[in-house]
Structure formats: structure tokens, C-alpha cells
N, C-alpha and C. Protein backbone atom coordinates (compact mmCIF):
# COMPACT_ATOMS: atom_id res chain seq x y z
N UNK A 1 -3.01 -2.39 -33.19
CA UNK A 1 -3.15 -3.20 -32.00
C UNK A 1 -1.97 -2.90 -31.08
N UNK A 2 -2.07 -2.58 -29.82
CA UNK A 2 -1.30 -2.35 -28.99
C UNK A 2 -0.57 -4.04 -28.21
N UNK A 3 0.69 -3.70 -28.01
CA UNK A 3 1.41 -4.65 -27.61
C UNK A 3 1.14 -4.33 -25.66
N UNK A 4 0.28 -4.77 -25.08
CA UNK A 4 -0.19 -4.48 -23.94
C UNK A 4 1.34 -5.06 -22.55
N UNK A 5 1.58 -4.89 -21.60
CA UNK A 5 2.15 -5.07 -20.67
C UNK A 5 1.06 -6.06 -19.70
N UNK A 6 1.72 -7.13 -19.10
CA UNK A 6 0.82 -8.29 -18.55
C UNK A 6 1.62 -9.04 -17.51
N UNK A 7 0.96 -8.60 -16.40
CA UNK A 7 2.05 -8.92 -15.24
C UNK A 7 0.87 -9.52 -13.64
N UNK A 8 1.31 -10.11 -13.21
CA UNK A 8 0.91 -10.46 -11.82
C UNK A 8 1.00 -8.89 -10.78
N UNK A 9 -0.40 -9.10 -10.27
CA UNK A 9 -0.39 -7.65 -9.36
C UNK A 9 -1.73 -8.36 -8.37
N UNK A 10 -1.13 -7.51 -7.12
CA UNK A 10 -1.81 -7.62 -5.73
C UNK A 10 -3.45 -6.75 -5.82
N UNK A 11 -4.18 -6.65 -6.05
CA UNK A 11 -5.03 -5.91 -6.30
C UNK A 11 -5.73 -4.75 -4.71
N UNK A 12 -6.85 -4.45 -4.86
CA UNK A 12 -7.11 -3.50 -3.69
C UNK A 12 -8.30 -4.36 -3.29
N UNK A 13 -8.55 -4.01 -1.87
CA UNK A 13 -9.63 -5.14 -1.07
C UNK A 13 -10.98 -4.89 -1.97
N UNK A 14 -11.37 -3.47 -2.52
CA UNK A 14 -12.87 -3.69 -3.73
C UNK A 14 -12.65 -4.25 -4.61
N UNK A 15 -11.69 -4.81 -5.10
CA UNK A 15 -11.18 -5.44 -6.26
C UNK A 15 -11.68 -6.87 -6.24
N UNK A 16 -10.56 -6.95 -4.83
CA UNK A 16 -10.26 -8.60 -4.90
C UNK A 16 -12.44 -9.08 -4.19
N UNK A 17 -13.21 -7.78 -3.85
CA UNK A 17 -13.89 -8.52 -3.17
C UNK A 17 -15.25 -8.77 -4.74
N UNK A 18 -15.09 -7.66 -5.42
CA UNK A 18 -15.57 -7.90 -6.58
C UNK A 18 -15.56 -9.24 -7.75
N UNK A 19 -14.16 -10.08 -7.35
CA UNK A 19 -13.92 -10.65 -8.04
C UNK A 19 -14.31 -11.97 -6.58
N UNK A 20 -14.29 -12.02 -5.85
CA UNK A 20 -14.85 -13.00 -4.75
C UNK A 20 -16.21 -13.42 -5.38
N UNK A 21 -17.11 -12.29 -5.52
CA UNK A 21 -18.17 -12.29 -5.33
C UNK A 21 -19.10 -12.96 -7.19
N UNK A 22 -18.01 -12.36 -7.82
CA UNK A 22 -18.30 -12.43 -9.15
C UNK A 22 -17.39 -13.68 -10.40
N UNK A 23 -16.24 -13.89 -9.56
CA UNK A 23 -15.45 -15.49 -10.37
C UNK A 23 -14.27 -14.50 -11.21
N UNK A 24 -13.94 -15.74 -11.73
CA UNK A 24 -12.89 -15.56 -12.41
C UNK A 24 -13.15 -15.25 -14.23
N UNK A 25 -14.25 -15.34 -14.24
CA UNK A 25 -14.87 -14.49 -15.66
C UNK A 25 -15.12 -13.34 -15.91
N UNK A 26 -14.60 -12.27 -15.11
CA UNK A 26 -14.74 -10.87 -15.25
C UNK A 26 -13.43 -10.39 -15.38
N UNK A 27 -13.25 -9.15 -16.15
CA UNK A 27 -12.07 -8.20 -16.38
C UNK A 27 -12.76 -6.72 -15.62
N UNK A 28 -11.86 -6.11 -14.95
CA UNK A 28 -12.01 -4.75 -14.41
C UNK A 28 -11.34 -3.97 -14.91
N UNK A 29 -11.89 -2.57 -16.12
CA UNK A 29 -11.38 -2.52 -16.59
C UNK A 29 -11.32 -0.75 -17.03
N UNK A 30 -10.79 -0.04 -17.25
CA UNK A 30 -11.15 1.14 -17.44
C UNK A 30 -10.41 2.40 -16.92
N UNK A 31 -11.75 3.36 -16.89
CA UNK A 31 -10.65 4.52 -15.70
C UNK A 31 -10.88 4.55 -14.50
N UNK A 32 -11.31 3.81 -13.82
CA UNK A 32 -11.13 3.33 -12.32
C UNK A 32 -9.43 3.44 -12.09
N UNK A 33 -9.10 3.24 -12.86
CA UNK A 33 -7.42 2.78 -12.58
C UNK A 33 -6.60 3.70 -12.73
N UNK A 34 -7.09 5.05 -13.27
CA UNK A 34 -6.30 6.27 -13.09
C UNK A 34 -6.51 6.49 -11.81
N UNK A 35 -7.14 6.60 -11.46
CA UNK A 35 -8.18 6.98 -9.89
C UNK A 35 -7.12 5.87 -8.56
N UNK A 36 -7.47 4.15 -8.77
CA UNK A 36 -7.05 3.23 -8.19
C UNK A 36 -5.44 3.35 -8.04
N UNK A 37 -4.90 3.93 -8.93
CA UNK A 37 -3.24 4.02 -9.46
C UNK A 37 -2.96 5.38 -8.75
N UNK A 38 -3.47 5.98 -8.04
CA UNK A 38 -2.95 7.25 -7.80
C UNK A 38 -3.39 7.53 -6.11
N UNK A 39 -4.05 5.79 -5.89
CA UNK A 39 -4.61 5.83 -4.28
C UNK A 39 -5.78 6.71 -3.99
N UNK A 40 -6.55 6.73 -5.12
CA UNK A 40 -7.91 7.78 -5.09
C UNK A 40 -8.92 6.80 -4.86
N UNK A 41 -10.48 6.81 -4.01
CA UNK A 41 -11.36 5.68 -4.46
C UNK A 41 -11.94 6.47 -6.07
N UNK A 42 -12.27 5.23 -7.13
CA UNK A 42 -12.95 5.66 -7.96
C UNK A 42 -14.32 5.79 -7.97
N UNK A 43 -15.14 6.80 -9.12
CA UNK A 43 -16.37 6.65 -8.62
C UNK A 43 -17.56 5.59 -9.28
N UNK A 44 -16.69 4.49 -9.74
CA UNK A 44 -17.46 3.12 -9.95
C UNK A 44 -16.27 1.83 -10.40
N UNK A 45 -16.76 0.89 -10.30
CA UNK A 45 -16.03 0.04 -11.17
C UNK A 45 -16.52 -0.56 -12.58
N UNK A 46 -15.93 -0.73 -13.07
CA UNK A 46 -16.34 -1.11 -14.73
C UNK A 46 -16.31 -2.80 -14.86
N UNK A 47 -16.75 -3.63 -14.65
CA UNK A 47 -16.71 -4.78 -14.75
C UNK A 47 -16.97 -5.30 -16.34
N UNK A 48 -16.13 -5.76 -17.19
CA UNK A 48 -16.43 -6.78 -18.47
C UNK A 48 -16.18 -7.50 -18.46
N UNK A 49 -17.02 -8.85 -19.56
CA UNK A 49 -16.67 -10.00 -19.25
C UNK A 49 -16.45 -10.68 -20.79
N UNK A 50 -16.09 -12.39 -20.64
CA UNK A 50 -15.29 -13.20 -21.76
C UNK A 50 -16.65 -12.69 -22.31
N UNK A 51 -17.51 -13.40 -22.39
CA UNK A 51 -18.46 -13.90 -22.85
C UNK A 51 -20.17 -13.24 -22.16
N UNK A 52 -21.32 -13.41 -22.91
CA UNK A 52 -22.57 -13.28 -22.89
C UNK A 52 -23.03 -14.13 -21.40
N UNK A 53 -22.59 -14.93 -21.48
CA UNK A 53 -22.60 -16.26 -20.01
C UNK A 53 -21.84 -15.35 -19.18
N UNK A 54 -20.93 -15.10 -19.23
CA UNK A 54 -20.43 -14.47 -18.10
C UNK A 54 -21.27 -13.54 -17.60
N UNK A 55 -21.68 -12.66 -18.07
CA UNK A 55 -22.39 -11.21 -18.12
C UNK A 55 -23.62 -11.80 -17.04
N UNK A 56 -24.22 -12.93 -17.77
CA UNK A 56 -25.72 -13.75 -17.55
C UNK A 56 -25.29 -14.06 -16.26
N UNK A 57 -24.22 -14.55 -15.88
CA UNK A 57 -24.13 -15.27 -14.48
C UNK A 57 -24.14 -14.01 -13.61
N UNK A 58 -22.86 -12.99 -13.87
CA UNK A 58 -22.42 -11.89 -12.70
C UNK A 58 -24.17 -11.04 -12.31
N UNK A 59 -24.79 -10.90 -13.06
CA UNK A 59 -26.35 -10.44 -13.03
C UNK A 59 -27.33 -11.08 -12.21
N UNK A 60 -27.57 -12.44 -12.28
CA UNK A 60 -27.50 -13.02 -11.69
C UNK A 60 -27.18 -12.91 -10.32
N UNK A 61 -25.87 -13.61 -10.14
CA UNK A 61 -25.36 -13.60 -8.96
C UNK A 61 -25.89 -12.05 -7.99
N UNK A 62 -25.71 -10.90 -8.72
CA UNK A 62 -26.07 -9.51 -7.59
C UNK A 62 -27.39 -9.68 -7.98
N UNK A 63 -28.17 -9.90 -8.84
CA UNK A 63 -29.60 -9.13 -8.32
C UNK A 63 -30.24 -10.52 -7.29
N UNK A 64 -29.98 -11.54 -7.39
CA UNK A 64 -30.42 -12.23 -6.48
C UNK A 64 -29.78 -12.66 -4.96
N UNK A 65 -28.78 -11.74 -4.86
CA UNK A 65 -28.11 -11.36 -3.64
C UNK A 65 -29.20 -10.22 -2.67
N UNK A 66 -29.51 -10.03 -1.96
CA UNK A 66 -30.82 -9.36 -1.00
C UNK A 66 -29.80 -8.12 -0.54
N UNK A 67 -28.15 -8.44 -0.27
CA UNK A 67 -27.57 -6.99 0.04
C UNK A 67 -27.37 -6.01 -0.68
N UNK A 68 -27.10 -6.59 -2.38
CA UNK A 68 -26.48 -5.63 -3.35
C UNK A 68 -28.38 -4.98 -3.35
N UNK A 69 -28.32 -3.77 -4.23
CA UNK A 69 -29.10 -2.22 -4.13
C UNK A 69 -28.83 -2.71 -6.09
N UNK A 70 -29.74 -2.72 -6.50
CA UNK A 70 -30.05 -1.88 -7.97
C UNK A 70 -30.08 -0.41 -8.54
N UNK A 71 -29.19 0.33 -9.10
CA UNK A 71 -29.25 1.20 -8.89
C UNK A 71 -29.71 2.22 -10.56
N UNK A 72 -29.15 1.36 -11.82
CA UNK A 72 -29.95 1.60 -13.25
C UNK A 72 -29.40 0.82 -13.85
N UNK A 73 -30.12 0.74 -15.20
CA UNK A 73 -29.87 -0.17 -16.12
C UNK A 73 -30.07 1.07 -17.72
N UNK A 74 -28.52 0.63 -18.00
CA UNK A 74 -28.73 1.41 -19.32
C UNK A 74 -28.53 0.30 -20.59
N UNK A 75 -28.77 1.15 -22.06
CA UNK A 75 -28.12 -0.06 -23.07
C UNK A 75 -26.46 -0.43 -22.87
N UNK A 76 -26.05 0.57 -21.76
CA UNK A 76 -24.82 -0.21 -21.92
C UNK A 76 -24.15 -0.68 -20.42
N UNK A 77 -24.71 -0.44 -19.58
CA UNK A 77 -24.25 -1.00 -18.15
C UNK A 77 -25.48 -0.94 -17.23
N UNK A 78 -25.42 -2.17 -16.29
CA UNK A 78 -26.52 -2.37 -15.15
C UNK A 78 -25.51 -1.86 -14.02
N UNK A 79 -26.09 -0.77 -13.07
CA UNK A 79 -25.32 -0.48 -12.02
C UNK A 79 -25.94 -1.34 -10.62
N UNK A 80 -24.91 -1.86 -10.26
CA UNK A 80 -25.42 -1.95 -8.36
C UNK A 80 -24.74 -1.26 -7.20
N UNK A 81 -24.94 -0.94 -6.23
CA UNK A 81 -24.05 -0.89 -5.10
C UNK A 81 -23.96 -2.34 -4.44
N UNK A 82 -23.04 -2.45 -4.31
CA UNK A 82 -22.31 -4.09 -3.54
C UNK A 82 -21.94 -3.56 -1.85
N UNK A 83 -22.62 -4.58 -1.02
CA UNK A 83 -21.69 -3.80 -0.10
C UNK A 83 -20.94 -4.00 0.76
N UNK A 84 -20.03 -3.17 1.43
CA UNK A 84 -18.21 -3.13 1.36
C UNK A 84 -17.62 -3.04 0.70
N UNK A 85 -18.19 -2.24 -1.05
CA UNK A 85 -17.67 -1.77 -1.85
C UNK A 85 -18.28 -0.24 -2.04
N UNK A 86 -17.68 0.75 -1.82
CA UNK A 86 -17.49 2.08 -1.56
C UNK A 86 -18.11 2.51 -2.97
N UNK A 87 -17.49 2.39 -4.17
CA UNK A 87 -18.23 2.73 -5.39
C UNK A 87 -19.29 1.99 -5.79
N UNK A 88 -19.70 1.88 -6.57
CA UNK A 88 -20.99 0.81 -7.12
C UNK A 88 -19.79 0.31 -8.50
N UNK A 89 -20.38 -0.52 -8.75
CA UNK A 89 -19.79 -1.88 -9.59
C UNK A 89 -20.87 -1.64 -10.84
N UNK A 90 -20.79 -0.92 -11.98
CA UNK A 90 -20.90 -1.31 -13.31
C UNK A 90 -20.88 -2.64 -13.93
N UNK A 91 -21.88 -3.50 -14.58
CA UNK A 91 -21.78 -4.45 -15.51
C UNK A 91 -21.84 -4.14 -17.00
N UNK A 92 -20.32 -3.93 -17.08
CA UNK A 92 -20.78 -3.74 -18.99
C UNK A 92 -21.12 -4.37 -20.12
N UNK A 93 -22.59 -4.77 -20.92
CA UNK A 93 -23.05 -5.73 -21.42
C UNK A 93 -22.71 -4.86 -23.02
N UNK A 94 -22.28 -4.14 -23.24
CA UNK A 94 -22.64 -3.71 -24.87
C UNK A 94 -21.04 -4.12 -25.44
N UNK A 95 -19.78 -5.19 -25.29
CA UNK A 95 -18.39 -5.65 -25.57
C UNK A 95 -17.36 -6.80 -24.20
N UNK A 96 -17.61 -8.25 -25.10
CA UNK A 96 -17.43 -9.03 -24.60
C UNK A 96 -15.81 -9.26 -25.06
N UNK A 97 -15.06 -10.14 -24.68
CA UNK A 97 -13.90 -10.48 -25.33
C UNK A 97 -13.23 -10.83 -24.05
N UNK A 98 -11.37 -11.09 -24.60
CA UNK A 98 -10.48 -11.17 -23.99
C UNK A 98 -10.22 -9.75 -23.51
N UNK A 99 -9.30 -9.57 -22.18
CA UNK A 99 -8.63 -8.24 -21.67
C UNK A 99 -8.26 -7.83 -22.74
N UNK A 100 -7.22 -8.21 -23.51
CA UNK A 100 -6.84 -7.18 -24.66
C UNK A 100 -7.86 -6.51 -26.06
N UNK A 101 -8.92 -7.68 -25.90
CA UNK A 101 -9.90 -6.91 -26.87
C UNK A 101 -10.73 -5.87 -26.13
N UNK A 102 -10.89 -6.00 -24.99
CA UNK A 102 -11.88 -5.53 -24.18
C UNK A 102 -10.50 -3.16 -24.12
N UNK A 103 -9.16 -4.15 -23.74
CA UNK A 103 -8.15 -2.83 -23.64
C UNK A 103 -8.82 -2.18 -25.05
N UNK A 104 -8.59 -2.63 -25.96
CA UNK A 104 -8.60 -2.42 -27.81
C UNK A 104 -9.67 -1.34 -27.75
N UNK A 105 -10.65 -1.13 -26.79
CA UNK A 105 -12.10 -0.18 -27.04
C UNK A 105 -11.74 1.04 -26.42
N UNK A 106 -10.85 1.08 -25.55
CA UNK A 106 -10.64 2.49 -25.20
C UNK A 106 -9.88 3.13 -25.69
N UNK A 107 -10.14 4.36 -25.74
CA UNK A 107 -9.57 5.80 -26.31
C UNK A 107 -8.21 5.87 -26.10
N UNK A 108 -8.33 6.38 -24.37
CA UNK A 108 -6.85 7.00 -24.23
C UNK A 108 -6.39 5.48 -22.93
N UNK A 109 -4.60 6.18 -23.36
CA UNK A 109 -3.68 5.01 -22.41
C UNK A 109 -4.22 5.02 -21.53
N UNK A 110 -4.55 6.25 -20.50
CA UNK A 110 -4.70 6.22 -18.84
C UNK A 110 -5.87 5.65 -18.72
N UNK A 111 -6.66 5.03 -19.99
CA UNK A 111 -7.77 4.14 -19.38
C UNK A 111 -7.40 2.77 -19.82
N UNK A 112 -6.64 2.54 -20.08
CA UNK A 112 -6.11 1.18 -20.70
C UNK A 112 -5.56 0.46 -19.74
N UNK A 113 -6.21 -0.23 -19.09
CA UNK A 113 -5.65 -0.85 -17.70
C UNK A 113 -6.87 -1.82 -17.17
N UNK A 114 -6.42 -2.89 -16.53
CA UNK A 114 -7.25 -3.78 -16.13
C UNK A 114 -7.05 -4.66 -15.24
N UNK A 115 -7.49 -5.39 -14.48
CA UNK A 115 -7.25 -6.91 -13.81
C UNK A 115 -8.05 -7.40 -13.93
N UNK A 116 -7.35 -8.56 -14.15
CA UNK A 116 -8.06 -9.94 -14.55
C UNK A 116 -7.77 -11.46 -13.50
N UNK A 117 -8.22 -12.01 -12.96
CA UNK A 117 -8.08 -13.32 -12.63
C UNK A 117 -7.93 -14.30 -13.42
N UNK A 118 -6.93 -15.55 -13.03
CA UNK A 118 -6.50 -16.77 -14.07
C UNK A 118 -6.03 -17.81 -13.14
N UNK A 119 -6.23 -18.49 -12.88
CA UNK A 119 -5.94 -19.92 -12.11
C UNK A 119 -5.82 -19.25 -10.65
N UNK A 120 -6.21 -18.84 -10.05
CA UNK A 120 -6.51 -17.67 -8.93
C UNK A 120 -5.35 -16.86 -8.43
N UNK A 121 -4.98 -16.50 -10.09
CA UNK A 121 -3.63 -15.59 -10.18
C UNK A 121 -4.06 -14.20 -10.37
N UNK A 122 -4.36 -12.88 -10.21
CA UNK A 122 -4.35 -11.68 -10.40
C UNK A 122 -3.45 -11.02 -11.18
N UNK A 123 -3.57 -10.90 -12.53
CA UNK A 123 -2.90 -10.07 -13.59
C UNK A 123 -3.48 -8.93 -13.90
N UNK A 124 -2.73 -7.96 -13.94
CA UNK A 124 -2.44 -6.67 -14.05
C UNK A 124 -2.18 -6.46 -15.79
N UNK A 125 -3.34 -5.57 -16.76
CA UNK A 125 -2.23 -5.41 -18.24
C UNK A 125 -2.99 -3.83 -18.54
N UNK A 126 -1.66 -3.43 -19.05
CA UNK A 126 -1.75 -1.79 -19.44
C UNK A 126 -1.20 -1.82 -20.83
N UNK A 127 -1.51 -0.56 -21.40
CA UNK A 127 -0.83 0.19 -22.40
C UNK A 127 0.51 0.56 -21.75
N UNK A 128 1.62 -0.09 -22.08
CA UNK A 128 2.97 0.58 -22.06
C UNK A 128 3.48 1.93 -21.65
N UNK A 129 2.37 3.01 -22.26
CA UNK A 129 2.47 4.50 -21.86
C UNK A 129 1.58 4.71 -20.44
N UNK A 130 0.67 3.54 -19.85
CA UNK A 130 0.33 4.23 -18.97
C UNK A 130 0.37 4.95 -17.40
N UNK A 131 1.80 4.56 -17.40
CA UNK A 131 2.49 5.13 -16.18
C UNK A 131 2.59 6.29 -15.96
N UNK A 132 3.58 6.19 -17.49
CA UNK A 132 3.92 7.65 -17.66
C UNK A 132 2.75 8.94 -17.95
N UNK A 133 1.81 8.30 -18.77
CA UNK A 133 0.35 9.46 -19.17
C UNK A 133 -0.05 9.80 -17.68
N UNK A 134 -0.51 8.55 -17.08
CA UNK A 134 -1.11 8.83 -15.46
C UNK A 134 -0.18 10.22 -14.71
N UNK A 135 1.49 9.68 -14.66
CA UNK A 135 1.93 10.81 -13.52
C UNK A 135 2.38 12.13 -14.32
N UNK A 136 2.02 11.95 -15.88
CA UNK A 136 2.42 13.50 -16.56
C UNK A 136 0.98 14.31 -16.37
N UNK A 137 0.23 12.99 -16.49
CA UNK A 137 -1.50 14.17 -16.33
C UNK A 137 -1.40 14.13 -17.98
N UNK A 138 -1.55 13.08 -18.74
CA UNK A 138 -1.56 13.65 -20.19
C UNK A 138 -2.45 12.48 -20.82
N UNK A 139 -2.95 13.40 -21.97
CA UNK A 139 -4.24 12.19 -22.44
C UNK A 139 -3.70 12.05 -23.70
N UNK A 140 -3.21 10.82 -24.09
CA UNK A 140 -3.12 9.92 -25.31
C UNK A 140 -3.89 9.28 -26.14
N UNK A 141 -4.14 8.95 -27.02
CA UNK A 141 -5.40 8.55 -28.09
C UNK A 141 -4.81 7.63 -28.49
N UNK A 142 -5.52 6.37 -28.34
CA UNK A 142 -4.95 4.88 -28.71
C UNK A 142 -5.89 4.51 -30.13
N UNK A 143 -7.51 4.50 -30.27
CA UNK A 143 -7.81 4.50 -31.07
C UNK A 143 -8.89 5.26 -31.47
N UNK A 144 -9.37 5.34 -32.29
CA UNK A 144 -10.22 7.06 -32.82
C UNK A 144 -11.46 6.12 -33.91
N UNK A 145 -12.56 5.42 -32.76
CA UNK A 145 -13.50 4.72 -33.99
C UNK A 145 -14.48 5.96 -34.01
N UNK A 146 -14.58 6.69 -32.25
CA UNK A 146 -15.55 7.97 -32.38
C UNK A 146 -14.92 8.62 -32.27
N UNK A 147 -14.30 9.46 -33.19
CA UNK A 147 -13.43 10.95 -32.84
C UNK A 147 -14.28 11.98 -32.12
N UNK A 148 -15.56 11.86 -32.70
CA UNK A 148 -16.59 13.44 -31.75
C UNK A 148 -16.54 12.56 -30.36
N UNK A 149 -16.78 11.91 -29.92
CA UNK A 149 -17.20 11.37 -28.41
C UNK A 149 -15.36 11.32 -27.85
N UNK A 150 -14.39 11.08 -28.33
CA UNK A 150 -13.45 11.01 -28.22
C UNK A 150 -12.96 12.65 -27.42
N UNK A 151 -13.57 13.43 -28.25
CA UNK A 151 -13.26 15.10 -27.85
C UNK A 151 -14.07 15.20 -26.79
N UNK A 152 -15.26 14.68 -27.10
CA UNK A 152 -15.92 15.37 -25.68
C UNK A 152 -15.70 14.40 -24.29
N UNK A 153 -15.08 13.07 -24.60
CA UNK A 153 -14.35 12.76 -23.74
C UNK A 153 -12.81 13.39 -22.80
N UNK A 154 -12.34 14.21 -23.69
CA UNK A 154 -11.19 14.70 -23.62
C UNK A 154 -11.72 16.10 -22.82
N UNK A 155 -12.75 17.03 -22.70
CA UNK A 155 -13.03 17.79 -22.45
C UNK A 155 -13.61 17.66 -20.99
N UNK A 156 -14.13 16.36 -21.02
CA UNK A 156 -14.81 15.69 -19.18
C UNK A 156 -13.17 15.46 -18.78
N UNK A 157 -12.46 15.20 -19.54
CA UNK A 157 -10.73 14.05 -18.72
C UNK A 157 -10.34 15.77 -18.27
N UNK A 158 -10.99 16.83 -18.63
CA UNK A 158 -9.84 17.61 -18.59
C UNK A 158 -9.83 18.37 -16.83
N UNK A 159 -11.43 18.16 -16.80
CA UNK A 159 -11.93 18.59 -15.11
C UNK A 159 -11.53 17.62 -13.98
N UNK A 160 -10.90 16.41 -14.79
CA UNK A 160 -9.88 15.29 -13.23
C UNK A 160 -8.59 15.92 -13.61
N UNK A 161 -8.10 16.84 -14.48
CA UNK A 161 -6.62 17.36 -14.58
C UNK A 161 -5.96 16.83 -15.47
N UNK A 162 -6.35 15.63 -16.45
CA UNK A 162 -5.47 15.02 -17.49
C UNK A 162 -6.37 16.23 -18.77
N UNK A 163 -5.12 16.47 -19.34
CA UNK A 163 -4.52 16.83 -20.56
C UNK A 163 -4.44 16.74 -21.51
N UNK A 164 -5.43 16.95 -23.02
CA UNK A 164 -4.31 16.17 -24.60
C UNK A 164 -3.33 16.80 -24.44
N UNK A 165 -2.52 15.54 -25.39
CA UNK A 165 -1.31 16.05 -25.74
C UNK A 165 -1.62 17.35 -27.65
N UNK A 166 -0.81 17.83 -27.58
CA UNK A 166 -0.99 18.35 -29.18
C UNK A 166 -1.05 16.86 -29.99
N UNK A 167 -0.16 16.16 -30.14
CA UNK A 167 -0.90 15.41 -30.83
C UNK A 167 -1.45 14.87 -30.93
N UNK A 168 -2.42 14.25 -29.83
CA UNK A 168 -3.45 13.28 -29.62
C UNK A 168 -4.80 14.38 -30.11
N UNK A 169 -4.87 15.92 -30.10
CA UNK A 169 -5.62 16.68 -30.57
C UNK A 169 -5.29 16.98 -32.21
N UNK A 170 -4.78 17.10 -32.50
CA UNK A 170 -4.19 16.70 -33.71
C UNK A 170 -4.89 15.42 -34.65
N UNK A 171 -4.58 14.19 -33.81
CA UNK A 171 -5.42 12.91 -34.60
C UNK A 171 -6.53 12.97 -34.11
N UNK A 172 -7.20 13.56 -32.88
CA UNK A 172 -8.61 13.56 -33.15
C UNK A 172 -9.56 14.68 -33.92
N UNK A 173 -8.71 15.67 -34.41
CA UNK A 173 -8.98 17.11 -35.29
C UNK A 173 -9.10 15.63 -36.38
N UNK A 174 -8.18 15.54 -37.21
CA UNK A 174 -8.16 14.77 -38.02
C UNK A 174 -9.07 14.07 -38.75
N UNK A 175 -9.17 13.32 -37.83
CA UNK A 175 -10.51 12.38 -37.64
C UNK A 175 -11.95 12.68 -37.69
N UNK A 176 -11.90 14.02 -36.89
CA UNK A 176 -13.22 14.64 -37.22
C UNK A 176 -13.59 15.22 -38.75
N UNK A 177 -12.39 15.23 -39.28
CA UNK A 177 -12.57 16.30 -40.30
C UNK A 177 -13.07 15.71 -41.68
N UNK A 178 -12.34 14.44 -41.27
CA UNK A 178 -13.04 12.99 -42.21
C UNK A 178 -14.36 12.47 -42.34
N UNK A 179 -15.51 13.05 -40.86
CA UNK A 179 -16.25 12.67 -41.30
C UNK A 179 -17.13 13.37 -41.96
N UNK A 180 -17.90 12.74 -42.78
CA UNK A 180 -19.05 12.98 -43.10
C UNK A 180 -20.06 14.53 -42.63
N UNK A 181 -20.06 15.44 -43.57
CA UNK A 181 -20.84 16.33 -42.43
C UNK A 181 -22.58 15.89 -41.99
N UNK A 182 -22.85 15.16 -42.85
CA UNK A 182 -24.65 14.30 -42.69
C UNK A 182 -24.63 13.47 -41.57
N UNK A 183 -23.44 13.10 -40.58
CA UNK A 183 -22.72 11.97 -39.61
C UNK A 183 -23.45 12.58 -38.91
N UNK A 184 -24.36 11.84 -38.01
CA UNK A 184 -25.05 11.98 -37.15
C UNK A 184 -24.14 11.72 -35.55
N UNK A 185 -23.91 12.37 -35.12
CA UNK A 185 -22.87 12.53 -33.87
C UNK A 185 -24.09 12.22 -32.86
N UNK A 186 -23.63 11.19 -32.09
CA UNK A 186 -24.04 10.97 -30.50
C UNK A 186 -22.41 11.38 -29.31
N UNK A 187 -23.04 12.65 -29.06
CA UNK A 187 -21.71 13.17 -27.56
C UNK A 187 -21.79 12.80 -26.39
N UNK A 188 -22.94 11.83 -26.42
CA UNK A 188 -22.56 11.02 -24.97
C UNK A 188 -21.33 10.32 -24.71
N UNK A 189 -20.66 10.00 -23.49
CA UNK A 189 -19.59 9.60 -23.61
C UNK A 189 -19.49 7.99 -23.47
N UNK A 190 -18.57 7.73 -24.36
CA UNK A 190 -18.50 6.30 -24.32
C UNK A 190 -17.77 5.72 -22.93
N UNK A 191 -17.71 4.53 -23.00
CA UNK A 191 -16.96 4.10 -21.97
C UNK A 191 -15.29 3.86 -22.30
């Protein structure tokens, strides 16, 4: 379990309008924020939430909005375009929790990042390393539940310019080598 960094932060106008539109029960969360952190637009936002209710309401709220656009629905995110929001807004329904359980699912640091709303306070929480991963361009491995999707994640990170490190290739060699060769591998990429 990572000891996460958790701080008050000003967010960006798709942010704050995402969270206007959607309450204070959503976490934004993901690699938007390599992208957002470097003054890039990203090319979606990742929205998760506490709870099943949450999820139920934010769904809600856009498809019965007449401006937001439907754009797909997978087993693991409903996309919309929102608009005056430049990317489309992801709802991720397949991992509910707190920010830090929700941090706990991703791979590498430079996606370990989020904001969250709390008494209509804007908190900011990262992995500790992810300053530094973001401006080295380097991909770190936080946890390894899919090591194969993990690699072929690492192989998409590598065409935005981030990097493994040797040893983050190293523990995901590792990992692979453990499994099972009958392991039925899905290489789609996780979130």
C-alpha cells in the first residue's frame, strides 16, 4: 500500500466544471494527469466514484441532460462528451472505493493521481514519485495484479515518451514468468 501525498489544489476549468456538474461523489482519476500536469489537454477524463449510487446518480445526471452526446458504453466505462469540456468524460463503473483505493488499481506512479472534492475543498493525492516519474519521462510499477496487460501497457506509455525503468521491467518480467503458462491473457489495456 502506498503512503499517497494529499494536499489542497486549484484544479483546471474541465475539472472544476466536471465536478459542478457531477457533485462531490466523484474522484478524477488516472492518466489524464500526466497530460493535465504538463499543461497538455488530455484525451478523456476518467471519472470514479465512492460508491454504486454515485456511479447511478453521475449517469443519470448526463444522459438526462439534452447537451451531453452519448458516445459508448463498455463493461468498463460509459463515455459522453459534456459540453465546454474539450475531452469526453469517462464513467468508470467496473471499481468503486475511496481515492486511495481507487489510486491502489493503477500500475504505474504517473497515473497515480487524482482530485477529489470534500466540503467544497479540492484535494489533490499522488504517489510520492509522481513528479519526479512525470518530468524524468519514466514508468514505475506500483502494483503487478496483470503483469501481461501491465507490459502492453508499458509499450502504448512508450508512444507519449514515458519509459520503464530497468526495474520496473524487471518486476514485470518477473511476474510474467510466474504465471501459469494455461493463463489465459486478455492484452487489452486496463485502466
Amino acid at each position: 500500500m502506498t503512503n499517497y501525498l494529499d494536499n489542497l489544489t486549484v484544479p483546471n476549468n474541465d475539472i472544476e466544471k466536471i465536478f459542478d456538474i457531477l457533485g462531490e461523489g466523484i474522484i478524477i482519476a488516472g492518466g489524464c494527469f500526466k497530460d493535465v500536469n504538463k499543461g497538455i489537454r488530455p484525451k478523456d477524463y476518467d471519472v470514479w466514484f465512492k460508491t454504486p449510487m454515485d456511479f447511478a446518480q453521475a449517469a443519470t445526471i448526463l444522459a438526462c441532460d439534452t447537451d451531453c452526446s452519448f458516445l459508448y458504453n463498455s463493461d468498463k466505462a460509459i463515455g459522453y462528451s459534456v459540453p465546454g469540456i474539450m475531452p469526453h468524460v469517462e464513467l468508470i463503473l467496473f471499481k468503486f472505493g475511496n481515492v486511495k483505493d481507487i489510486l491502489d488499481c493503477f500500475d504505474f506512479t504517473i497515473t497515480q493521481y487524482a482530485i477529489y472534492k470534500e466540503n467544497h475543498l479540492f484535494h489533490s493525492v499522488c504517489n510520492p514519485d509522481f513528479a519526479k516519474d512525470l518530468k524524468d519521462h519514466n514508468l514505475n510499477v506500483t502494483q503487478l495484479e496483470y503483469p501481461a496487460q501491465t507490459l502492453a501497457r508499458m509499450f502504448r506509455y512508450t508512444t507519449y515518451g514515458y519509459y520503464p525503468t530497468p526495474l520496473a521491467l524487471q518486476k514485470v518480467c518477473r511476474e510474467i514468468t510466474k504465471m501459469s503458462a494455461n493463463a489465459k491473457i486478455d492484452l487489452s489495456p486496463l485502466y
